[in-house]
C-alpha atoms as a PDB file:
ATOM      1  CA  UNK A   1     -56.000  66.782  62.762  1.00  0.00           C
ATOM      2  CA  UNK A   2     -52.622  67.914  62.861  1.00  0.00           C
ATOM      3  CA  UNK A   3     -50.265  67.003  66.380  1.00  0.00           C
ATOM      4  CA  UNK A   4     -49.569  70.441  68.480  1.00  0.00           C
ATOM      5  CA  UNK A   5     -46.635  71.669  68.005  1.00  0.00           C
ATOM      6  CA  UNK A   6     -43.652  70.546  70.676  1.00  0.00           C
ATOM      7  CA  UNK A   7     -43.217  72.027  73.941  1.00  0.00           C
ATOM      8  CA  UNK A   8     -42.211  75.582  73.642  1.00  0.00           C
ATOM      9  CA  UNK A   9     -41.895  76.837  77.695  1.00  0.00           C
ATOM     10  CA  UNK A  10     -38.861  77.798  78.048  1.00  0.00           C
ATOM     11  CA  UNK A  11     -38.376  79.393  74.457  1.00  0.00           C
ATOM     12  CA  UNK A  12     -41.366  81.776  75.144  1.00  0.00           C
ATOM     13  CA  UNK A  13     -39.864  83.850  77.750  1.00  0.00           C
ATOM     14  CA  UNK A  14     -38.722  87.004  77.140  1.00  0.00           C
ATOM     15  CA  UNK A  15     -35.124  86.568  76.106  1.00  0.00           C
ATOM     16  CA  UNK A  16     -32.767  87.920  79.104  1.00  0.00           C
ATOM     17  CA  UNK A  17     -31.483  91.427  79.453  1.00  0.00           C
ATOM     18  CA  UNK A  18     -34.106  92.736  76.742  1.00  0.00           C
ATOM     19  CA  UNK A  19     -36.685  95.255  78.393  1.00  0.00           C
ATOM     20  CA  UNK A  20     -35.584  94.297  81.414  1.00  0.00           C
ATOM     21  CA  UNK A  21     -37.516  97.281  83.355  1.00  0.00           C
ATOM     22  CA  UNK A  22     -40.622  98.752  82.268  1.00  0.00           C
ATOM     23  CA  UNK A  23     -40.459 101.880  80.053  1.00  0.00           C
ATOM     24  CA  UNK A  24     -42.348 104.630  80.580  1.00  0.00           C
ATOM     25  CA  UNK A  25     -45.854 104.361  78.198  1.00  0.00           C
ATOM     26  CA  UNK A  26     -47.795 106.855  75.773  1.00  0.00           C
ATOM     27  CA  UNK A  27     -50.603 108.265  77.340  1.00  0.00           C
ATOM     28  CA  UNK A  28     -53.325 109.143  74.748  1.00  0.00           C
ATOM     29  CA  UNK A  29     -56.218 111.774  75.468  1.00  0.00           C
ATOM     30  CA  UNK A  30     -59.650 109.695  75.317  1.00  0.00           C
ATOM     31  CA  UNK A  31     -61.190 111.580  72.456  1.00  0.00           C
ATOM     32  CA  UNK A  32     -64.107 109.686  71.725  1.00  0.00           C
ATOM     33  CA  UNK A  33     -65.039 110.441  67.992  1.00  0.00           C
ATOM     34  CA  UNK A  34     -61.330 112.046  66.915  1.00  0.00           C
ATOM     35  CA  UNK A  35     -58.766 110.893  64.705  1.00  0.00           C
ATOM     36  CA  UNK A  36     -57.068 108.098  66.880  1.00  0.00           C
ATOM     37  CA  UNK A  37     -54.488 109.865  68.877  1.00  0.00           C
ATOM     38  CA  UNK A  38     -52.148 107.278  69.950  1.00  0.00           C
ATOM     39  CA  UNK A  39     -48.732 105.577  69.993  1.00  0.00           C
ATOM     40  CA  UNK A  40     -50.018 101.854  70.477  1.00  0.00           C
ATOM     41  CA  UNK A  41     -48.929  99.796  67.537  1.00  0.00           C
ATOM     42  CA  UNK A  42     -49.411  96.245  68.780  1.00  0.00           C
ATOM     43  CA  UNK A  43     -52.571  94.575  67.851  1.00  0.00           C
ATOM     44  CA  UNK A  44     -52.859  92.248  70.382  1.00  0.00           C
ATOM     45  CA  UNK A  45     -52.174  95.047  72.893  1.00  0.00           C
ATOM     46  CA  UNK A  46     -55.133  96.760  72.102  1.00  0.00           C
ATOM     47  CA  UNK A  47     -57.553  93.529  71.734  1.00  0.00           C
ATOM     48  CA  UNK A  48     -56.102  92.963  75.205  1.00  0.00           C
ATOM     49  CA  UNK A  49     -57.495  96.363  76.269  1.00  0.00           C
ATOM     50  CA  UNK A  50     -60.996  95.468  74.576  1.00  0.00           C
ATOM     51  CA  UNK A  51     -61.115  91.896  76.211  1.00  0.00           C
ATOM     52  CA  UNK A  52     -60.239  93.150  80.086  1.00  0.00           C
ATOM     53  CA  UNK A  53     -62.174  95.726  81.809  1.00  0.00           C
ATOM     54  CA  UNK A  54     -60.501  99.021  81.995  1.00  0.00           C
ATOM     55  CA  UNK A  55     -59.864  99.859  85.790  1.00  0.00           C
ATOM     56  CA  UNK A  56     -59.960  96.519  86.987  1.00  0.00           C
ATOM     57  CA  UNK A  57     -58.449  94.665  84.321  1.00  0.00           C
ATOM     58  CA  UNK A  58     -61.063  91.970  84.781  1.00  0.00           C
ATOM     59  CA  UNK A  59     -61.593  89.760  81.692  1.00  0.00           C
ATOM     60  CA  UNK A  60     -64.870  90.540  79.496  1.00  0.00           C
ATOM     61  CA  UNK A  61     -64.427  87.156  78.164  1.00  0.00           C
ATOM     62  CA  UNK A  62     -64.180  83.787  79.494  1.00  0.00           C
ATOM     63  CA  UNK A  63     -60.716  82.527  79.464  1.00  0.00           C
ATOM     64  CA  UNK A  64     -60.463  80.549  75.972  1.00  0.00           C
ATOM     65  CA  UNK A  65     -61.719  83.284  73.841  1.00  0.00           C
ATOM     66  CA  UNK A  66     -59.216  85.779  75.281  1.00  0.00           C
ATOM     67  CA  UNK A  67     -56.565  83.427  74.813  1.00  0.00           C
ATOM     68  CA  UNK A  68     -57.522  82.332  71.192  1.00  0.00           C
ATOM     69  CA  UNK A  69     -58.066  85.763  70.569  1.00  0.00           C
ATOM     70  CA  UNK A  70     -54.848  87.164  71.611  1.00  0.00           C
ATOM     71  CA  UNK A  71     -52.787  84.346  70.008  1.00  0.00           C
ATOM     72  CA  UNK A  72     -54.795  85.277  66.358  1.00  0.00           C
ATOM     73  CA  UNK A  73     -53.723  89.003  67.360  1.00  0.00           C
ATOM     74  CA  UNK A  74     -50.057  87.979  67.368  1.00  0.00           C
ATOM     75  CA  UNK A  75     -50.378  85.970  64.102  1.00  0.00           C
ATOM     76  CA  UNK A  76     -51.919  89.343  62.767  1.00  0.00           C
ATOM     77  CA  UNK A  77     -49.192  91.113  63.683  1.00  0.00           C
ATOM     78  CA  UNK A  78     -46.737  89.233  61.978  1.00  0.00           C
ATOM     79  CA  UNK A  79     -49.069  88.810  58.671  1.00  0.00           C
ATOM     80  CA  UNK A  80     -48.671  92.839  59.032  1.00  0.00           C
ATOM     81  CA  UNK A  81     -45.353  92.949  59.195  1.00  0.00           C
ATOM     82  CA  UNK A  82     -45.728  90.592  55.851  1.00  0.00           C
ATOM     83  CA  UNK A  83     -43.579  87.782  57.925  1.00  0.00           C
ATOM     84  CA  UNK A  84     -46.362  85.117  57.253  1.00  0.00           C
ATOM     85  CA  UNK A  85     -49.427  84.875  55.210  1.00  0.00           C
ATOM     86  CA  UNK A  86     -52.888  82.276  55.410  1.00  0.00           C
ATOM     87  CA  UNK A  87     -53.653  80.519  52.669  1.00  0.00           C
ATOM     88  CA  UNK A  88     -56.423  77.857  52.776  1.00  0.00           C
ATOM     89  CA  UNK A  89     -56.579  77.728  56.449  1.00  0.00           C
ATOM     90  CA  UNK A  90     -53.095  77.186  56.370  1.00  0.00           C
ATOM     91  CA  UNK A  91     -50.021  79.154  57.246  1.00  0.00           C
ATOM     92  CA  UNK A  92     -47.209  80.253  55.029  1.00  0.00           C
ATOM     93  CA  UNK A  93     -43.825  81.906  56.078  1.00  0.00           C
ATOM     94  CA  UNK A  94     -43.085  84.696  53.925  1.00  0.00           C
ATOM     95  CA  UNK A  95     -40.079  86.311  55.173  1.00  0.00           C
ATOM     96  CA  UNK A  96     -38.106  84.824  58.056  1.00  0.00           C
ATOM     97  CA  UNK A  97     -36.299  87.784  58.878  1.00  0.00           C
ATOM     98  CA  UNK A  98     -36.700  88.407  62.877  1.00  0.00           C
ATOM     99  CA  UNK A  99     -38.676  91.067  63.824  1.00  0.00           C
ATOM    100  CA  UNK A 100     -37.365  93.825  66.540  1.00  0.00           C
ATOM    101  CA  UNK A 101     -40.032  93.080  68.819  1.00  0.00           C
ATOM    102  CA  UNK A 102     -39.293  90.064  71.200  1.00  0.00           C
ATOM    103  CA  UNK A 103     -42.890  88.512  71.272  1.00  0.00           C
ATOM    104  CA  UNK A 104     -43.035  88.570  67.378  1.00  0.00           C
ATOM    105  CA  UNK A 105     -39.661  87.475  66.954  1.00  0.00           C
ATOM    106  CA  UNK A 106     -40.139  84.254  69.576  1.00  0.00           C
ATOM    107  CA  UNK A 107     -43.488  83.155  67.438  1.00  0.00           C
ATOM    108  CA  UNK A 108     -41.933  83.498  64.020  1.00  0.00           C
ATOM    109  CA  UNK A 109     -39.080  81.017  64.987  1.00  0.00           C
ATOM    110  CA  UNK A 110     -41.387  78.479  66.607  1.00  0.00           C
ATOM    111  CA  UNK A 111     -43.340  78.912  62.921  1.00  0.00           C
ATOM    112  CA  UNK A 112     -39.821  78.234  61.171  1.00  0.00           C
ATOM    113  CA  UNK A 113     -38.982  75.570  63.041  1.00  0.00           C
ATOM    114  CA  UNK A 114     -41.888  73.712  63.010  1.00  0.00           C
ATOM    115  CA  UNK A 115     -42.557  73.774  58.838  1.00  0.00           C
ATOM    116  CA  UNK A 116     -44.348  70.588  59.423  1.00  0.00           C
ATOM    117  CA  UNK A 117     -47.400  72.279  61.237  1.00  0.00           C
ATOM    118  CA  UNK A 118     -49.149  74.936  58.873  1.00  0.00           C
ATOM    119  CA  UNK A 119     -53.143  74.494  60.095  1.00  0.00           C
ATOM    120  CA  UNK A 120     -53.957  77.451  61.617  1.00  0.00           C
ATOM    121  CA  UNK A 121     -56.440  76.118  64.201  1.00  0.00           C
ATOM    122  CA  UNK A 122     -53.553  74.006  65.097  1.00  0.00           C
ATOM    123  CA  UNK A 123     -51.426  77.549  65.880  1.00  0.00           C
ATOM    124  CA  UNK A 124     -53.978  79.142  67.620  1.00  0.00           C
ATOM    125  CA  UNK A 125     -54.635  76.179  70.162  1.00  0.00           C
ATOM    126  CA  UNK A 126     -50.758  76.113  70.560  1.00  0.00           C
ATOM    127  CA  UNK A 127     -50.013  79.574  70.774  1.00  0.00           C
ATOM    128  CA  UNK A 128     -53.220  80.242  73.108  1.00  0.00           C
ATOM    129  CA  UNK A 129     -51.518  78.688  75.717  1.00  0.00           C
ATOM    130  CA  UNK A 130     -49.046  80.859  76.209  1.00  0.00           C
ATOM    131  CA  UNK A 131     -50.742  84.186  74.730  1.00  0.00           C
ATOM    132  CA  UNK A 132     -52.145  85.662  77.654  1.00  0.00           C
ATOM    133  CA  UNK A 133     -48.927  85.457  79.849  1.00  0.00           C
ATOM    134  CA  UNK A 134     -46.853  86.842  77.057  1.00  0.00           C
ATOM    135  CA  UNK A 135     -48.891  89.887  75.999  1.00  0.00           C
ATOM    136  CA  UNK A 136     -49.268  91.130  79.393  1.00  0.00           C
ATOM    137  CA  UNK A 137     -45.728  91.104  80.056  1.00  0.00           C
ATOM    138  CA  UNK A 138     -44.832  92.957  76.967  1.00  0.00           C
ATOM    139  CA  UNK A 139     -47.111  95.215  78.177  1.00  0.00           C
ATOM    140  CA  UNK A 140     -46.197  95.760  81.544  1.00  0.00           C
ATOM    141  CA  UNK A 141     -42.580  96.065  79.793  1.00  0.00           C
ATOM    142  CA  UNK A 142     -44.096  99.221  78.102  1.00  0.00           C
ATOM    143  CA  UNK A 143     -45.308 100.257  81.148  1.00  0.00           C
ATOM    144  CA  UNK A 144     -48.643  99.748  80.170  1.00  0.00           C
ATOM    145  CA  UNK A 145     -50.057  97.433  82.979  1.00  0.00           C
ATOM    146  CA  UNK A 146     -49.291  97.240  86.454  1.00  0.00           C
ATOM    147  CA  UNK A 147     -48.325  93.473  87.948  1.00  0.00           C
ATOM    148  CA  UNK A 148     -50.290  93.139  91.073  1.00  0.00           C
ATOM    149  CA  UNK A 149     -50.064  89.462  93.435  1.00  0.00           C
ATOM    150  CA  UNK A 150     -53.839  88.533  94.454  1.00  0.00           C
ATOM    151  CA  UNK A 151     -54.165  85.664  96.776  1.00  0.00           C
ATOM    152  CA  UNK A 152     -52.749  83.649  99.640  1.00  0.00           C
ATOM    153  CA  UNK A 153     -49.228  83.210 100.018  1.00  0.00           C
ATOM    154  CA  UNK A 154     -48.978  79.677  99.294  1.00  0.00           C
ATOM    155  CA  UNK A 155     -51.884  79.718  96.360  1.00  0.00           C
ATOM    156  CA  UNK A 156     -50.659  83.420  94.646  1.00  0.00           C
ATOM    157  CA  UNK A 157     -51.357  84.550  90.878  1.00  0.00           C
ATOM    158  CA  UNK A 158     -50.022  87.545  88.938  1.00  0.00           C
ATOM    159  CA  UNK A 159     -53.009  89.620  87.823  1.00  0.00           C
ATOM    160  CA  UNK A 160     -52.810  92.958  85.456  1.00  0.00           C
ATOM    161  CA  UNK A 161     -54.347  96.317  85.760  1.00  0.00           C
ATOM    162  CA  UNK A 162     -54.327  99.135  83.435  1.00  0.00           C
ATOM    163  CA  UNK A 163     -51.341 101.585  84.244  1.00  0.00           C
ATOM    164  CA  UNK A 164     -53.859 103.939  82.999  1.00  0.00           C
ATOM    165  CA  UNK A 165     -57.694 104.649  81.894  1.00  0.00           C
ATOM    166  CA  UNK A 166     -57.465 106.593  79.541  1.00  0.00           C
ATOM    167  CA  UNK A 167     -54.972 104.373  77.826  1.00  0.00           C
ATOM    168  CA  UNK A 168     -56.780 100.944  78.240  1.00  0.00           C
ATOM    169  CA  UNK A 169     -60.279 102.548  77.240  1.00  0.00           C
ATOM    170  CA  UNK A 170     -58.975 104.112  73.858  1.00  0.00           C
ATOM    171  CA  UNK A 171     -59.415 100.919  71.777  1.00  0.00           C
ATOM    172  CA  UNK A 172     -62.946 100.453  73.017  1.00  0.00           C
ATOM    173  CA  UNK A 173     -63.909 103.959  72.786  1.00  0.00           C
ATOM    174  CA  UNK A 174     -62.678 104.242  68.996  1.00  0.00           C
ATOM    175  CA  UNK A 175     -63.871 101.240  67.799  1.00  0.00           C
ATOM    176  CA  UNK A 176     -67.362 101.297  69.577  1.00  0.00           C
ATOM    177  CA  UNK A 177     -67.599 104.811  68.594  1.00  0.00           C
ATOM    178  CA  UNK A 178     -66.921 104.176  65.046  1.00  0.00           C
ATOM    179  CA  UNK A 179     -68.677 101.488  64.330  1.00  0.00           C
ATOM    180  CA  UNK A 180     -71.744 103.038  66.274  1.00  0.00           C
ATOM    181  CA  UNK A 181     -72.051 106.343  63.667  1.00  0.00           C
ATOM    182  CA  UNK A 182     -71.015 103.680  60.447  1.00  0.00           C
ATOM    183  CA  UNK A 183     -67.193 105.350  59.717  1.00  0.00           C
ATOM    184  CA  UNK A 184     -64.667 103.713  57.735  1.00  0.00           C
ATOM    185  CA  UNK A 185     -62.262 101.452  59.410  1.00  0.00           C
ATOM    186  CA  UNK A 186     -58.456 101.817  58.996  1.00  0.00           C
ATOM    187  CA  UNK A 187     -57.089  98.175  58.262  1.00  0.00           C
ATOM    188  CA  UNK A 188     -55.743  98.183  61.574  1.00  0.00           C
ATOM    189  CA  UNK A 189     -59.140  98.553  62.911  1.00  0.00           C
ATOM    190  CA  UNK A 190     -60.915  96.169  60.905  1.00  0.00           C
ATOM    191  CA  UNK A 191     -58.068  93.619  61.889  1.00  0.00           C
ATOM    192  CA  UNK A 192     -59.236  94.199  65.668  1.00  0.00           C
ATOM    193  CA  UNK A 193     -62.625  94.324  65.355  1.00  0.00           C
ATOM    194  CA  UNK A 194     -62.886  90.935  62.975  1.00  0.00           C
ATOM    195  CA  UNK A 195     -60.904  89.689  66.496  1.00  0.00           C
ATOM    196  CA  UNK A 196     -63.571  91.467  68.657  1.00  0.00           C
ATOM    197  CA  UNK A 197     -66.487  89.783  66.376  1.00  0.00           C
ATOM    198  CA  UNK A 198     -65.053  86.325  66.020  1.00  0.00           C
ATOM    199  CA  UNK A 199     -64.036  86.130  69.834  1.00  0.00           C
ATOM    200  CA  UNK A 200     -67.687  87.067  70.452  1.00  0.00           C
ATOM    201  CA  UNK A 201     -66.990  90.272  72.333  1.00  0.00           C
ATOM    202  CA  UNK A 202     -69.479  92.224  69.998  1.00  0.00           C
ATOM    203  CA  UNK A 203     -72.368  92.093  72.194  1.00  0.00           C
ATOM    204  CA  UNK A 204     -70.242  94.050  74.664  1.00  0.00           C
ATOM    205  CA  UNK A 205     -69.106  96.574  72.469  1.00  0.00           C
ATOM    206  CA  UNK A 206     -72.422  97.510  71.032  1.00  0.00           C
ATOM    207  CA  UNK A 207     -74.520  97.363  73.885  1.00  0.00           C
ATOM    208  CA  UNK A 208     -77.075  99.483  73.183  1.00  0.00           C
ATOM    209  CA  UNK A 209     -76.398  99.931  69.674  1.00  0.00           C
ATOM    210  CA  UNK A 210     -78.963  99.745  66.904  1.00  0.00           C
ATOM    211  CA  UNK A 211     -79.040  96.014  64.859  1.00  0.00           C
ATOM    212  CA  UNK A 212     -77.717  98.032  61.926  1.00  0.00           C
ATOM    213  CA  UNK A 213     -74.766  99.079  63.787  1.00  0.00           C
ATOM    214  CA  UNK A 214     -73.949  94.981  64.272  1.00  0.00           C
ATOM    215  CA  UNK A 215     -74.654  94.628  60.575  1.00  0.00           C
ATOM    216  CA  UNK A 216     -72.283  97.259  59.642  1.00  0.00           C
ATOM    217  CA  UNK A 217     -69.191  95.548  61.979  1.00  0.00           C
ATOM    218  CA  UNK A 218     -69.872  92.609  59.933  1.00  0.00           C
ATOM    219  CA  UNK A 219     -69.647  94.888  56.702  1.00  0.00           C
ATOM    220  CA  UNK A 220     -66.557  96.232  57.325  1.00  0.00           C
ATOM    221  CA  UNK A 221     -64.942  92.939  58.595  1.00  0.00           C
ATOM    222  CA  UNK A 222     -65.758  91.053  55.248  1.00  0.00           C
ATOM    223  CA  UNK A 223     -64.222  93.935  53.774  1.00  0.00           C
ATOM    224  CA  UNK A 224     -60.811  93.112  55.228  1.00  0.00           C
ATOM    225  CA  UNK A 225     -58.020  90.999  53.246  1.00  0.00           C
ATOM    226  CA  UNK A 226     -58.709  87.410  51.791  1.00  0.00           C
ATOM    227  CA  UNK A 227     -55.271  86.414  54.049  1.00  0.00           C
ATOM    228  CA  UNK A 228     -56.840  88.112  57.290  1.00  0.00           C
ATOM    229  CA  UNK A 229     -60.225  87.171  56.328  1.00  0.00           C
ATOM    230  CA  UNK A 230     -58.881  83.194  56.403  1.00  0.00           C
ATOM    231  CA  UNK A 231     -57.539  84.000  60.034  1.00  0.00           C
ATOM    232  CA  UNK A 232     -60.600  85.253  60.848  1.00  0.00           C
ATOM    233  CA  UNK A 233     -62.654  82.498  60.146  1.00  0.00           C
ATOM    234  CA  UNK A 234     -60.687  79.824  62.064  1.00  0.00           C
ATOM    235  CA  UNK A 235     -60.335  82.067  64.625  1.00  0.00           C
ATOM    236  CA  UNK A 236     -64.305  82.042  64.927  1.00  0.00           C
ATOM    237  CA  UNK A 237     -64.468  78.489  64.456  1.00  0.00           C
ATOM    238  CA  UNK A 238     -62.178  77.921  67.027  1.00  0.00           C
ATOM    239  CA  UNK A 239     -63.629  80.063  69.517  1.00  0.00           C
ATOM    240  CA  UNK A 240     -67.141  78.564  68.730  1.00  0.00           C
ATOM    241  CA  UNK A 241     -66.293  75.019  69.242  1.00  0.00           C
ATOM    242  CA  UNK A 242     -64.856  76.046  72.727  1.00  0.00           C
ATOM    243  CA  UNK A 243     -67.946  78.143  73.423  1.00  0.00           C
ATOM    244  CA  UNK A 244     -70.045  75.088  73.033  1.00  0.00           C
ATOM    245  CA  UNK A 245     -67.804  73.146  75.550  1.00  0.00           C
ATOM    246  CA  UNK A 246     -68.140  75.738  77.582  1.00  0.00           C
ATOM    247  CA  UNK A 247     -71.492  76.045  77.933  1.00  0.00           C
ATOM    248  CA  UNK A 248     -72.072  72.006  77.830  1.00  0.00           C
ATOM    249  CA  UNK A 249     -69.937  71.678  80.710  1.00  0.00           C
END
């Protein structure tokens, strides 16, 4: 098994002076059944919407599969871009031109200057360190989650909450909806609902639904790109193997 990558801290902080107070966010009608109505174009922002509950901003998952699934959400977004691809359950820079989003931009370099580490699983157990902490902060940079300090003053933690409802339930009320009456997903959609399925937040999202409706998530999933489809399926495997742990434990 390939070594993790080297120690990354310091390099995965927001670079200083760049959205260095929270901009005012979108706020999208929640139209369950419409044609998605909203300004949110970062796929890891939205799967960390579907993994965290959407007034309290408490986690649907436990801790490893939001992680994991937030760090293959990043890797998504750069494959979108068409900065990487996965080949073979391996990654390949495509284009190391830096993106204009910070969080992006910080995870392409560490990919460029580590050429010796291509496994994916190998990325998404490095990157899942880190994932969580980052993607909330370029969210609460968009003004899309509110920082709030729970505990005592010697033991205290940052949590997140939704800036707003209707904002954080979108994602889950598009994708459950759509997948519920068997519509055509976009390929943004199918990227974040193969995340949703492989993390193992399916149950959640369908409660209630039919056993066809399941089948049909699945469908549209294998439907997505052989690249995405490889990201996908260490993705699951990764999240499975910590499952196990987690339940052995």
């Amino acid at each position: 098994m390939n070594t993790t990558p080297s120690g990354a801290s310091d390099e995965y902080l927001p670079p200083p002076g760049v959205y260095a107070e929270p901009v005012a966010a979108s706020r999208p009608v929640r139209a369950v059944g419409s044609a998605a109505a909203q300004n949110i174009t970062h796929l890891a922002d939205e799967f960390f919407y579907l993994a965290h509950d959407d007034q309290t901003g408490r986690s649907r998952l436990f801790e490893s599969a939001t992680a994991h699934g937030l760090a293959a959400a990043l890797l998504a977004e750069l494959y979108g871009e068409g900065r990487i691809t996965f080949v073979g359950r391996h990654i390949r820079v495509t284009d190391t031109l830096p993106p204009r989003d910070w969080l992006r931009h910080l995870v392409l370099d560490r990919l460029v200057a580590e050429p010796q580490h291509t496994a994916t699983r190998t990325w998404l157990a490095f990157l899942a360190t880190t994932a969580y902490e980052q993607v909330a902060t370029r969210m609460w940079q968009r003004g899309l989650l509110h920082q709030h300090q729970v505990g005592r003053l010697w033991r205290q933690r940052t949590v997140y909450i939704p800036a707003d409802m209707n904002t954080a339930a979108w994602s889950w009320a598009r994708l459950s909806y759509q997948v519920r009456n068997y519509q055509q997903l976009d390929l943004f959609d199918v990227a974040l609902a193969g995340i949703a399925l492989h993390t193992q937040l399916d149950p959640i999202l369908l409660d209630g639904a039919p056993l066809a409706a399941r089948t049909y998530l699945r469908q549209q999933v294998e439907q997505a790109l052989l690249p995405l489809r490889e990201l996908l399926a260490d993705l699951g495997a990764v999240v499975g193997g910590a499952v196990l742990s987690h339940r052995t434990t």
